[in-house]
PDB file of N, CA and C in Angstrom:
ATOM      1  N   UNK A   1      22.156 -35.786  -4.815  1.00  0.00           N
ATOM      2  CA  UNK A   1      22.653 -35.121  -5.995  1.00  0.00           C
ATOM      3  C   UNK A   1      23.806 -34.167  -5.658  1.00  0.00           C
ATOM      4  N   UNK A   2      23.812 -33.507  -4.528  1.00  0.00           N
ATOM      5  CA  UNK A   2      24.685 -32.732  -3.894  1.00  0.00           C
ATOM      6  C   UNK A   2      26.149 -33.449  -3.831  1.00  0.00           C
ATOM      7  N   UNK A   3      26.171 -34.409  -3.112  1.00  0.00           N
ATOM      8  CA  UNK A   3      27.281 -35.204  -3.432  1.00  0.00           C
ATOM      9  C   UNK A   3      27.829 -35.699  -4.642  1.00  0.00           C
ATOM     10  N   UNK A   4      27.320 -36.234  -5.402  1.00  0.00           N
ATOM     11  CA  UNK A   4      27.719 -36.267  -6.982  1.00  0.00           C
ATOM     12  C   UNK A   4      28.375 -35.069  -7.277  1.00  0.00           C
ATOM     13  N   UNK A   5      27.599 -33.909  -7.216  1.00  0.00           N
ATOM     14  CA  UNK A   5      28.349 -32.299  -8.076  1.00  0.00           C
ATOM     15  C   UNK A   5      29.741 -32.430  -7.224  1.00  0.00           C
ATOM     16  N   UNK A   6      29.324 -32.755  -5.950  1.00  0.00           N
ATOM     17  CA  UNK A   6      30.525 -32.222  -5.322  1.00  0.00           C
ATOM     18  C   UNK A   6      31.939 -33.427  -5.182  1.00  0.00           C
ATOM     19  N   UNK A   7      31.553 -34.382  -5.723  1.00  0.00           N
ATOM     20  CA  UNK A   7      32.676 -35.193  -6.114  1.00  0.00           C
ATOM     21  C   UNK A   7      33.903 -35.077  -6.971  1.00  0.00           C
ATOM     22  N   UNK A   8      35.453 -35.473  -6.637  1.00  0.00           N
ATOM     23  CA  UNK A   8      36.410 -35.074  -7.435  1.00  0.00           C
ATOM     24  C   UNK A   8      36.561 -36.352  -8.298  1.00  0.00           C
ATOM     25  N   UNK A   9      36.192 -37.457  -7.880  1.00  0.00           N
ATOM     26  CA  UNK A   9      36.122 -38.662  -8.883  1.00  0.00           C
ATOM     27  C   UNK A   9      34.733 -39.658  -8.830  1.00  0.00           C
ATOM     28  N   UNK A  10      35.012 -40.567  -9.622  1.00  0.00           N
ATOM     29  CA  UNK A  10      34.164 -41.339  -9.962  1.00  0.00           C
ATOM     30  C   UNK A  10      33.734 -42.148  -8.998  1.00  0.00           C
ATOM     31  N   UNK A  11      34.394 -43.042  -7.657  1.00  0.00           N
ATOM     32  CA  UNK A  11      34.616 -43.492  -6.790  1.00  0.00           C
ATOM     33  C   UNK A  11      33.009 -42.746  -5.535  1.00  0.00           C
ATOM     34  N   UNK A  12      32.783 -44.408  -5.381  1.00  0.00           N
ATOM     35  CA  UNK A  12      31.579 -44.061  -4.600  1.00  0.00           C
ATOM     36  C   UNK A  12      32.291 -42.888  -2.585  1.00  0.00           C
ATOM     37  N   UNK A  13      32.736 -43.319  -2.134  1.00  0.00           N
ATOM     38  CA  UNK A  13      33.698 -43.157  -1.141  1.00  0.00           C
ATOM     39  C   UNK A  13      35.246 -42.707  -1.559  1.00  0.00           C
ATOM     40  N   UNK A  14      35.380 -41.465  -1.796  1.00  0.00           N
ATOM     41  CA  UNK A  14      36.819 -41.006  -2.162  1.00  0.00           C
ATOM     42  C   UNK A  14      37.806 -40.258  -1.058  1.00  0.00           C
ATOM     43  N   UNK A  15      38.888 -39.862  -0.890  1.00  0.00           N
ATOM     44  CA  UNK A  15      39.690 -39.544  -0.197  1.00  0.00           C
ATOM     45  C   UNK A  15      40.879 -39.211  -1.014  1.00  0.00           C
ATOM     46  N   UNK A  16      41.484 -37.621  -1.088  1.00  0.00           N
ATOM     47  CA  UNK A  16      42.471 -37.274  -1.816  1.00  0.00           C
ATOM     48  C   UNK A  16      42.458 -37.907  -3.070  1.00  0.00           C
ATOM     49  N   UNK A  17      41.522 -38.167  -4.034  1.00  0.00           N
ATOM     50  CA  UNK A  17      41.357 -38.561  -5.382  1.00  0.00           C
ATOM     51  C   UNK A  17      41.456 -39.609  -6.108  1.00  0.00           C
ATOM     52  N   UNK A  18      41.269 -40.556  -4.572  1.00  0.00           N
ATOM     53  CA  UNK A  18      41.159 -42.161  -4.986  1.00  0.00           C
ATOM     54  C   UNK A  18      40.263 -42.704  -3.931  1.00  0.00           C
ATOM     55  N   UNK A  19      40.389 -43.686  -4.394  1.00  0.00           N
ATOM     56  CA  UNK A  19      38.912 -44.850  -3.454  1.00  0.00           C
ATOM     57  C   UNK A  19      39.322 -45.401  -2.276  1.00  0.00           C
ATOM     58  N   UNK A  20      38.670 -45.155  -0.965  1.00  0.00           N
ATOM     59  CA  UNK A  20      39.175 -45.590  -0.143  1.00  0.00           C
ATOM     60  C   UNK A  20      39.220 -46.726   0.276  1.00  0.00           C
ATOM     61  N   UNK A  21      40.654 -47.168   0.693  1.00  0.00           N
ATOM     62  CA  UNK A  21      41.286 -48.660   0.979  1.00  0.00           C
ATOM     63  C   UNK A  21      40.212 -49.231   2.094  1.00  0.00           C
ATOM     64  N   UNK A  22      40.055 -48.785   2.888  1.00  0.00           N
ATOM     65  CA  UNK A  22      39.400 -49.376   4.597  1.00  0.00           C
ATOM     66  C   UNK A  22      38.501 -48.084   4.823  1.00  0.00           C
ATOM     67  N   UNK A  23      36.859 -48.345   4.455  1.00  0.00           N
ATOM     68  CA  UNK A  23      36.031 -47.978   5.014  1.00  0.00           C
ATOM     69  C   UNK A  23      36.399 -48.392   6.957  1.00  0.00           C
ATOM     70  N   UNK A  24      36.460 -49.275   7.257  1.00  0.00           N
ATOM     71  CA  UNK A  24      36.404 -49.343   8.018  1.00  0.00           C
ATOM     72  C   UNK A  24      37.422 -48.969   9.461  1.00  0.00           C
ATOM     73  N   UNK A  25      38.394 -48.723   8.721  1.00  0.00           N
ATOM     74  CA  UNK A  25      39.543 -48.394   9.620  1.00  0.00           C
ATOM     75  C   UNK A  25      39.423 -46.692   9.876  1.00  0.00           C
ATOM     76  N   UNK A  26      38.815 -45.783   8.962  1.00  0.00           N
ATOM     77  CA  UNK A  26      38.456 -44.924   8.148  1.00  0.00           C
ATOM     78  C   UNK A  26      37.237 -44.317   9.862  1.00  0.00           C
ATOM     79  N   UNK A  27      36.301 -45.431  10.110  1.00  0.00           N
ATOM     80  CA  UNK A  27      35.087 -45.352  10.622  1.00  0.00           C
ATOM     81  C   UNK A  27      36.096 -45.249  12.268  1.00  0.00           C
ATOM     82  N   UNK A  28      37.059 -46.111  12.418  1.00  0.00           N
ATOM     83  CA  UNK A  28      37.387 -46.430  13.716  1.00  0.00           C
ATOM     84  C   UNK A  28      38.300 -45.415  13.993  1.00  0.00           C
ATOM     85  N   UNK A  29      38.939 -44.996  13.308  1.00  0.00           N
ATOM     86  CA  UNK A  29      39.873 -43.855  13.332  1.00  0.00           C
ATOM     87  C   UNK A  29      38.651 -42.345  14.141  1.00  0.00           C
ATOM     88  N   UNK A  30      37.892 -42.166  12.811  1.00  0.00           N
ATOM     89  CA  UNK A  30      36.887 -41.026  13.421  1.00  0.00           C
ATOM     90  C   UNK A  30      36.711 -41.682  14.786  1.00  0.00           C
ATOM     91  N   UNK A  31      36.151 -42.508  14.844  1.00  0.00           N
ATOM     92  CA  UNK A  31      35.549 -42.850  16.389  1.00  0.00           C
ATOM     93  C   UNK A  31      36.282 -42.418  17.404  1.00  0.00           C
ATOM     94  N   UNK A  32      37.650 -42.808  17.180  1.00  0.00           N
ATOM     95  CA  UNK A  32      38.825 -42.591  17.962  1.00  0.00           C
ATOM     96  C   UNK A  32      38.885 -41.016  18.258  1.00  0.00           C
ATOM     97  N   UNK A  33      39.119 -40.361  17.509  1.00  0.00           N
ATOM     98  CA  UNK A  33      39.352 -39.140  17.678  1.00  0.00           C
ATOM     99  C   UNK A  33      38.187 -37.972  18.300  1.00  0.00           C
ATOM    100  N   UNK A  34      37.321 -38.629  18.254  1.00  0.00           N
ATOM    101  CA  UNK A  34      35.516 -38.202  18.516  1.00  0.00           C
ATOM    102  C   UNK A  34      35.611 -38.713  20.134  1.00  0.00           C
ATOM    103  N   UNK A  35      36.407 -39.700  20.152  1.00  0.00           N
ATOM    104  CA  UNK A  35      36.427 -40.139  21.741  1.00  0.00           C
ATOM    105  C   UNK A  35      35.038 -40.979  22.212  1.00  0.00           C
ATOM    106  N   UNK A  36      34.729 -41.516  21.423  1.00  0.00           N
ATOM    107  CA  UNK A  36      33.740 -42.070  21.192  1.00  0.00           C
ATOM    108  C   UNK A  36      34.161 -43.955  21.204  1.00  0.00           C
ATOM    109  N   UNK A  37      34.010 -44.681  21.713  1.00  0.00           N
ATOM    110  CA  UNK A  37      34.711 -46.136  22.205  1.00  0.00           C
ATOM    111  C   UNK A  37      33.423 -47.065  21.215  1.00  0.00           C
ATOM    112  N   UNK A  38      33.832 -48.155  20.541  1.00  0.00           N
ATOM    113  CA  UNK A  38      33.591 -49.180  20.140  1.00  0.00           C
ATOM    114  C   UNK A  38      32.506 -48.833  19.225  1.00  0.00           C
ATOM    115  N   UNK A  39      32.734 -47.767  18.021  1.00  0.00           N
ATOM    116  CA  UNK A  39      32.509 -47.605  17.012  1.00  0.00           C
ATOM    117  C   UNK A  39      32.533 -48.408  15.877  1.00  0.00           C
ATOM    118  N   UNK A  40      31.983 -48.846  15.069  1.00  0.00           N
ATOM    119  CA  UNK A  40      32.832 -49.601  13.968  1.00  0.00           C
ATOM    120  C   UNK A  40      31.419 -49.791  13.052  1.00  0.00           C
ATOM    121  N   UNK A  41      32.149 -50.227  11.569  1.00  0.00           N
ATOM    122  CA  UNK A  41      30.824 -50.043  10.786  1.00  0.00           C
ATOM    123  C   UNK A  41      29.863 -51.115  11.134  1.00  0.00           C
ATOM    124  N   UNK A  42      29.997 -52.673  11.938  1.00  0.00           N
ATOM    125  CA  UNK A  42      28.650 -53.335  12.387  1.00  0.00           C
ATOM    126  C   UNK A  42      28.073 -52.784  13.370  1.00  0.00           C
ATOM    127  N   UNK A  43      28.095 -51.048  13.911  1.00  0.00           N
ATOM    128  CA  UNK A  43      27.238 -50.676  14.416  1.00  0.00           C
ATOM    129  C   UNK A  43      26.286 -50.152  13.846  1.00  0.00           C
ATOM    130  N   UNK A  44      26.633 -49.326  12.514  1.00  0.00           N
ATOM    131  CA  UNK A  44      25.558 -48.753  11.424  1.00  0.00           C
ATOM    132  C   UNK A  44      24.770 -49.842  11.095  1.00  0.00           C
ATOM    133  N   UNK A  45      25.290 -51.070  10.950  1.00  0.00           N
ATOM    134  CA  UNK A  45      24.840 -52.265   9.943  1.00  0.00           C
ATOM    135  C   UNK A  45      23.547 -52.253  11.132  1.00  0.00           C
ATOM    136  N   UNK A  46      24.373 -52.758  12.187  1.00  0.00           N
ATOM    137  CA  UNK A  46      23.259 -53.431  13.520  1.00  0.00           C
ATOM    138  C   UNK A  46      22.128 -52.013  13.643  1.00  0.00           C
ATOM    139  N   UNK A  47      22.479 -51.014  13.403  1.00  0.00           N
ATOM    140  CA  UNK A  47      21.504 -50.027  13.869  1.00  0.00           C
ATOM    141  C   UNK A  47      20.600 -49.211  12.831  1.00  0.00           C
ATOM    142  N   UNK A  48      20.776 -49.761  11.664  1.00  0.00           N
ATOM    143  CA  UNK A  48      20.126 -49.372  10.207  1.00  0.00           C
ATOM    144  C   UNK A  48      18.909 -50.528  10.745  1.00  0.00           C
ATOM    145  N   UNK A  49      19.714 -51.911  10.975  1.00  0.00           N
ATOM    146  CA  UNK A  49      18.525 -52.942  11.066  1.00  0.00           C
ATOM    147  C   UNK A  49      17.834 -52.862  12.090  1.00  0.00           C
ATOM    148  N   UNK A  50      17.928 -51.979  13.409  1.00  0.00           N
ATOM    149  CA  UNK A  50      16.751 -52.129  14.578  1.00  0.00           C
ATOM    150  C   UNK A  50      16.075 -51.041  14.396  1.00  0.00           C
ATOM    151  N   UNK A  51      16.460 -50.148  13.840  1.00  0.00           N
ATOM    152  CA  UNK A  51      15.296 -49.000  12.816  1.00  0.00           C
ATOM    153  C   UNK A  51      14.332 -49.384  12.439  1.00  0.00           C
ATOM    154  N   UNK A  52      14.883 -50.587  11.204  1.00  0.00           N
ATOM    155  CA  UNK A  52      14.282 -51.227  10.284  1.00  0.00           C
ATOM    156  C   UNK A  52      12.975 -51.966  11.196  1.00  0.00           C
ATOM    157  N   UNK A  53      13.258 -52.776  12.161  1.00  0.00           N
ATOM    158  CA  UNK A  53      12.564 -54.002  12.611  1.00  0.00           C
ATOM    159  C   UNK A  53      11.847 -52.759  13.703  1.00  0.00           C
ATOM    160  N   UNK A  54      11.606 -51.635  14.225  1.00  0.00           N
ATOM    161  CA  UNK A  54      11.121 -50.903  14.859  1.00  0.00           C
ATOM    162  C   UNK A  54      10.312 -50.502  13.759  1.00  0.00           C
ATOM    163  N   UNK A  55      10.247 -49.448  13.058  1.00  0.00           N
ATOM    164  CA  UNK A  55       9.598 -49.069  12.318  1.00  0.00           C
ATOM    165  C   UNK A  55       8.452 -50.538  10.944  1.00  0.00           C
ATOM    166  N   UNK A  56       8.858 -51.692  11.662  1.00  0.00           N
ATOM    167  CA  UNK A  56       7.854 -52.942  11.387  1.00  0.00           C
ATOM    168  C   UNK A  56       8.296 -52.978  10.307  1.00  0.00           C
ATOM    169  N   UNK A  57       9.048 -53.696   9.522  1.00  0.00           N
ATOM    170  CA  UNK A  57       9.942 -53.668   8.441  1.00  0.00           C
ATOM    171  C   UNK A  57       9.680 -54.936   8.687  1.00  0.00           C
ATOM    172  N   UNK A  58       9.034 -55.993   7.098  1.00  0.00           N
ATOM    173  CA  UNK A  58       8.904 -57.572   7.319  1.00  0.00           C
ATOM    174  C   UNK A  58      10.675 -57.627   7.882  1.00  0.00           C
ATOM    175  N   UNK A  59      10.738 -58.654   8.953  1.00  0.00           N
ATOM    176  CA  UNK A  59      12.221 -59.901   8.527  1.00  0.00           C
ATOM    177  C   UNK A  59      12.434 -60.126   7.629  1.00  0.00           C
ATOM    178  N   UNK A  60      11.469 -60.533   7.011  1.00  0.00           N
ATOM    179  CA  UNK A  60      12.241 -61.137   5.861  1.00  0.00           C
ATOM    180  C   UNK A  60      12.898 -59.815   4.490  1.00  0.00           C
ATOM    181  N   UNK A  61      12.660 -58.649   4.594  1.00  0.00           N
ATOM    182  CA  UNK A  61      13.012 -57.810   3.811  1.00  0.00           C
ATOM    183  C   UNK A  61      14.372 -57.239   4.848  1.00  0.00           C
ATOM    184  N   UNK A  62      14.543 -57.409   6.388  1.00  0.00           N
ATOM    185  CA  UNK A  62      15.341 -56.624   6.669  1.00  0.00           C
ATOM    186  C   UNK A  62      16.617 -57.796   6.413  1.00  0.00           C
ATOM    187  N   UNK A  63      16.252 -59.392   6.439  1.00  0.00           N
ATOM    188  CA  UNK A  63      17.351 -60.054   5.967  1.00  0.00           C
ATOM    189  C   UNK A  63      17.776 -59.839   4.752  1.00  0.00           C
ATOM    190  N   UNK A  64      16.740 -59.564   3.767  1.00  0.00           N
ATOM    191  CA  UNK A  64      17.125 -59.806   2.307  1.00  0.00           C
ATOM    192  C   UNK A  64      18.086 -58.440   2.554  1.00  0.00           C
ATOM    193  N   UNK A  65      18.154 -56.914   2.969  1.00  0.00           N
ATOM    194  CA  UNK A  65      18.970 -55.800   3.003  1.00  0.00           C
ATOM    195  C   UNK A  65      20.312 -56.227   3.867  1.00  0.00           C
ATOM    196  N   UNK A  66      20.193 -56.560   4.791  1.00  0.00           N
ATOM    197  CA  UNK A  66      21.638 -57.147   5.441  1.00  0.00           C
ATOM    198  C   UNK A  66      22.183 -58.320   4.592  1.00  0.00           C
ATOM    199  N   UNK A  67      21.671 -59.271   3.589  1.00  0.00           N
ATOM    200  CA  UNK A  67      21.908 -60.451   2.993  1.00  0.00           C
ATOM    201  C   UNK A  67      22.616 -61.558   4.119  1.00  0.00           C
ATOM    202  N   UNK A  68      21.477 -61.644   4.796  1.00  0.00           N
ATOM    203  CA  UNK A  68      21.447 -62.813   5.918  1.00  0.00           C
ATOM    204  C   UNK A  68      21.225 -64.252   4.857  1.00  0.00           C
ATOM    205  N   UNK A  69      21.923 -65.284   5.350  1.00  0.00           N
ATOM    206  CA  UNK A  69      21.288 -66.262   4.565  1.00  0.00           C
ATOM    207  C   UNK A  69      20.028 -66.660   4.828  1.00  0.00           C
ATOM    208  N   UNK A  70      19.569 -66.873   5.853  1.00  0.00           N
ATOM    209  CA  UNK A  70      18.404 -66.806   6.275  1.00  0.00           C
ATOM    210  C   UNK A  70      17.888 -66.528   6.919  1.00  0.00           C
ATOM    211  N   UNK A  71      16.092 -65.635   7.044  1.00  0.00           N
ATOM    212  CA  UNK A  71      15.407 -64.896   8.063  1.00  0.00           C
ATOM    213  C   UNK A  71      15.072 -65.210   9.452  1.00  0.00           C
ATOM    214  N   UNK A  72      15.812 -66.472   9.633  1.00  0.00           N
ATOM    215  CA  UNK A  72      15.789 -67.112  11.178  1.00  0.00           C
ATOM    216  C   UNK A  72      17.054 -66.143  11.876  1.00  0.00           C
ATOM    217  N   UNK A  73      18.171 -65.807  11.148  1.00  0.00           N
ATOM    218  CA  UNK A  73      19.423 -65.358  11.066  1.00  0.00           C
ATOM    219  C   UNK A  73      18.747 -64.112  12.298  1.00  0.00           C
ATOM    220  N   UNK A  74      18.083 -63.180  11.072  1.00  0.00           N
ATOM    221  CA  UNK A  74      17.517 -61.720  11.332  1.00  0.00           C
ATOM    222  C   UNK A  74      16.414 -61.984  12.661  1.00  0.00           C
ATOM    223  N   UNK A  75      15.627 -62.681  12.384  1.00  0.00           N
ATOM    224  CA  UNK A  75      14.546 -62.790  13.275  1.00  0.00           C
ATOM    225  C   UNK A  75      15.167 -63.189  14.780  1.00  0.00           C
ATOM    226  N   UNK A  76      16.062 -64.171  15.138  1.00  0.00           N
ATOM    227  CA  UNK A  76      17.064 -64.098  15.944  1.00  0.00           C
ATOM    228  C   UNK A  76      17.163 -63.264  17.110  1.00  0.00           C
ATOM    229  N   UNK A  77      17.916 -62.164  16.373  1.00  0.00           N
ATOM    230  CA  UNK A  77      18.817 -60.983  16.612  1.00  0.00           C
ATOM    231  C   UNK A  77      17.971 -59.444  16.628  1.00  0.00           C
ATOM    232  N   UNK A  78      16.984 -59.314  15.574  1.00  0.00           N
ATOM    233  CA  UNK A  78      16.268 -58.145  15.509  1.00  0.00           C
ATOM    234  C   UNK A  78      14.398 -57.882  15.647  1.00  0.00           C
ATOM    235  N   UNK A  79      14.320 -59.363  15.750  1.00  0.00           N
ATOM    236  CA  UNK A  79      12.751 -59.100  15.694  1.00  0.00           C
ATOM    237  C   UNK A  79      12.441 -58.710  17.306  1.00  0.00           C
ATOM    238  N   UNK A  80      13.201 -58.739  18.365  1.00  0.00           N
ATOM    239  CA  UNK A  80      12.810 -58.033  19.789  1.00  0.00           C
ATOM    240  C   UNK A  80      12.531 -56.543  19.818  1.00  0.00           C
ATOM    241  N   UNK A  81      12.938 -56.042  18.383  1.00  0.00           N
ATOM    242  CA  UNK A  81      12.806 -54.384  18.303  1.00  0.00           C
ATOM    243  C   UNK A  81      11.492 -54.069  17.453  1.00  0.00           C
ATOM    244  N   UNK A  82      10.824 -55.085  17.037  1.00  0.00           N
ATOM    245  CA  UNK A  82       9.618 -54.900  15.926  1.00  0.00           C
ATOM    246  C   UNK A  82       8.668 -54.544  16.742  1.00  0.00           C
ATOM    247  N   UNK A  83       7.611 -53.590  16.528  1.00  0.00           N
ATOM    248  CA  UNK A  83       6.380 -53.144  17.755  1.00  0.00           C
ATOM    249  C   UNK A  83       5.744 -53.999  17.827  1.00  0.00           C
ATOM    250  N   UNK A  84       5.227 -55.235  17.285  1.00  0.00           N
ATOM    251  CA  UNK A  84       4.398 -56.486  17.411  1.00  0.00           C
ATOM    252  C   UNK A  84       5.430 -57.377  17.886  1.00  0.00           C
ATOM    253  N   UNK A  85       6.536 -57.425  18.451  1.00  0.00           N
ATOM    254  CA  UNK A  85       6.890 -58.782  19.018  1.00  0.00           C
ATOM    255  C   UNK A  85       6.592 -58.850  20.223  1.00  0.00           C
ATOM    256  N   UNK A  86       5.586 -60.526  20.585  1.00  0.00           N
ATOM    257  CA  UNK A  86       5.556 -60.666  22.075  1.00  0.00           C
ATOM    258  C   UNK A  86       4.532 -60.393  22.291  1.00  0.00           C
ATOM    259  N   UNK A  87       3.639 -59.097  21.544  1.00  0.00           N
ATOM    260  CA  UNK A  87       2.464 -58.447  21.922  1.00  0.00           C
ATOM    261  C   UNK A  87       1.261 -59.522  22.648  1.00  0.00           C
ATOM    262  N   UNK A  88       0.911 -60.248  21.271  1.00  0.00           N
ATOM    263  CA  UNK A  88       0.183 -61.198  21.455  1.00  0.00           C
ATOM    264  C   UNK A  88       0.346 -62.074  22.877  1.00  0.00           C
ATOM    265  N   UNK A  89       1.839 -62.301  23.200  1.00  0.00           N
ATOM    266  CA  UNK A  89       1.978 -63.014  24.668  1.00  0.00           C
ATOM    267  C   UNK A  89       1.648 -62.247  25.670  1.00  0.00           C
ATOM    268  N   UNK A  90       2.100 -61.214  25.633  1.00  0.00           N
ATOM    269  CA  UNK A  90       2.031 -59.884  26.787  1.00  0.00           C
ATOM    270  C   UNK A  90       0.087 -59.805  27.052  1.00  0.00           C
ATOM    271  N   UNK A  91      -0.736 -59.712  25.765  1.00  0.00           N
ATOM    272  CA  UNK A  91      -1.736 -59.570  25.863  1.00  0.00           C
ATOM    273  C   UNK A  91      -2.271 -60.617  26.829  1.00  0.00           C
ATOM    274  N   UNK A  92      -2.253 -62.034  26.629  1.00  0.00           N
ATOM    275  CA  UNK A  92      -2.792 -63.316  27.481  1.00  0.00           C
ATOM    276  C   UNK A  92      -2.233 -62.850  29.055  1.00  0.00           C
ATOM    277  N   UNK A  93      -1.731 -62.259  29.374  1.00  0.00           N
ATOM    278  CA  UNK A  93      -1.058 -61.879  30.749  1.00  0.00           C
ATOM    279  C   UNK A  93      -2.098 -60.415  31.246  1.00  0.00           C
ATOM    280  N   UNK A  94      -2.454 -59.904  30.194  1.00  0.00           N
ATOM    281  CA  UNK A  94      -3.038 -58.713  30.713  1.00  0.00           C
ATOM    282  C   UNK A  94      -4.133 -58.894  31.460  1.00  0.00           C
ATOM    283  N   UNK A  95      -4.263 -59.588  32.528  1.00  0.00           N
ATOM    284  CA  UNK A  95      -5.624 -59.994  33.843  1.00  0.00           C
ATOM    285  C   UNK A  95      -6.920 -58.555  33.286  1.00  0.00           C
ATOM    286  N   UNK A  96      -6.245 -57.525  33.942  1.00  0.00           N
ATOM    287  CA  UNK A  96      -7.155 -56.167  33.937  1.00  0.00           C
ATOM    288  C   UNK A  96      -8.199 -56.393  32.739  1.00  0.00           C
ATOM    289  N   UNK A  97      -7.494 -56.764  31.149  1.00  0.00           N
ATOM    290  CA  UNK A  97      -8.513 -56.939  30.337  1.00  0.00           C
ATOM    291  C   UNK A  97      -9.253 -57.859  30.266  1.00  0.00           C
ATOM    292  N   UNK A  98      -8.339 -58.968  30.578  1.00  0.00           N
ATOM    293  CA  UNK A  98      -9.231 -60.564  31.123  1.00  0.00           C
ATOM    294  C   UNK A  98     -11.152 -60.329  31.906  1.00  0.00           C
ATOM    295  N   UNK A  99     -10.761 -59.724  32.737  1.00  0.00           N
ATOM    296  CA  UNK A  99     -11.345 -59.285  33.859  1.00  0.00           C
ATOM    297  C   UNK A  99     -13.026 -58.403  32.594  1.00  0.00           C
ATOM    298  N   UNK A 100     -12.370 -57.512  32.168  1.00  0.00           N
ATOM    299  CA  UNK A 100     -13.124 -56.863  31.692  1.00  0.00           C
ATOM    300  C   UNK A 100     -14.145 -57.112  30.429  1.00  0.00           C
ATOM    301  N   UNK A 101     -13.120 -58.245  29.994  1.00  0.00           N
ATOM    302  CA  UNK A 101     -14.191 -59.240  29.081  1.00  0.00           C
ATOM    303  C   UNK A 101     -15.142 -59.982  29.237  1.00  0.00           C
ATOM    304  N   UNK A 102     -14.981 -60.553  30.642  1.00  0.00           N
ATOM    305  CA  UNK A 102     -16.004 -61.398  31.529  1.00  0.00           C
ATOM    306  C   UNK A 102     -16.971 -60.648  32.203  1.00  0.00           C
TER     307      UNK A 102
END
C-alpha cells in the first residue's frame, strides 16, 4: 500500500513519470554499478523458483507461476532444491538403518 501512496503515476514500474522501457537493462545497469557481475532479471526468476521448490512448493504450481509449458520443464531444473527429492533413494542406501531394522 506504501508504494501505491507513494507513486507519481499509474504505471506499475515508473521512472521520472513514465513506464519503464527495459526492466531489464534497468536491473543490469544497478548490477553494474553495485559491482556485482552477472545480475540480470532470470536470476530473480531462477531464485523466486528454488525458494519456491525448497520451501516444497508442488512443481506443478511452481511451473504454472514461471508459465513453463510443462512441469517436466520445472521439475528438470528445480525439483533438486525440493526437501523430498532423492530422499526416498538416499534412504535405501542408509545401511545403519538397514541394520537396525533387522
Amino acid at each position: 500500500m506504501e508504494a501505491r501512496e507513494a507513486a507519481l503515476t499509474d504505471y506499475v514500474v515508473e521512472w521520472a513519470g513514465g513506464p519503464v522501457k527495459s526492466i531489464r537493462k534497468g536491473i543490469v545497469e544497478t548490477a553494474r554499478r553495485a559491482g556485482v557481475a552477472g545480475v540480470s532479471p532470470h536470476v530473480f526468476r531462477h531464485t523466486a523458483a528454488v525458494h519456491m521448490a525448497a520451501a516444497g512448493v508442488p512443481m506443478s504450481k511452481i511451473s504454472q507461476y514461471l508459465g513453463h509449458s510443462n512441469v517436466g520443464v520445472t521439475e528438470r531444473v528445480y525439483a533438486r532444491y525440493a526437501p523430498d527429492h532423492l530422499r526416498d533413494a538416499a534412504e535405501v542406501l542408509d545401511f545403519a538403518r538397514v541394520r537396525r531394522a533387522t
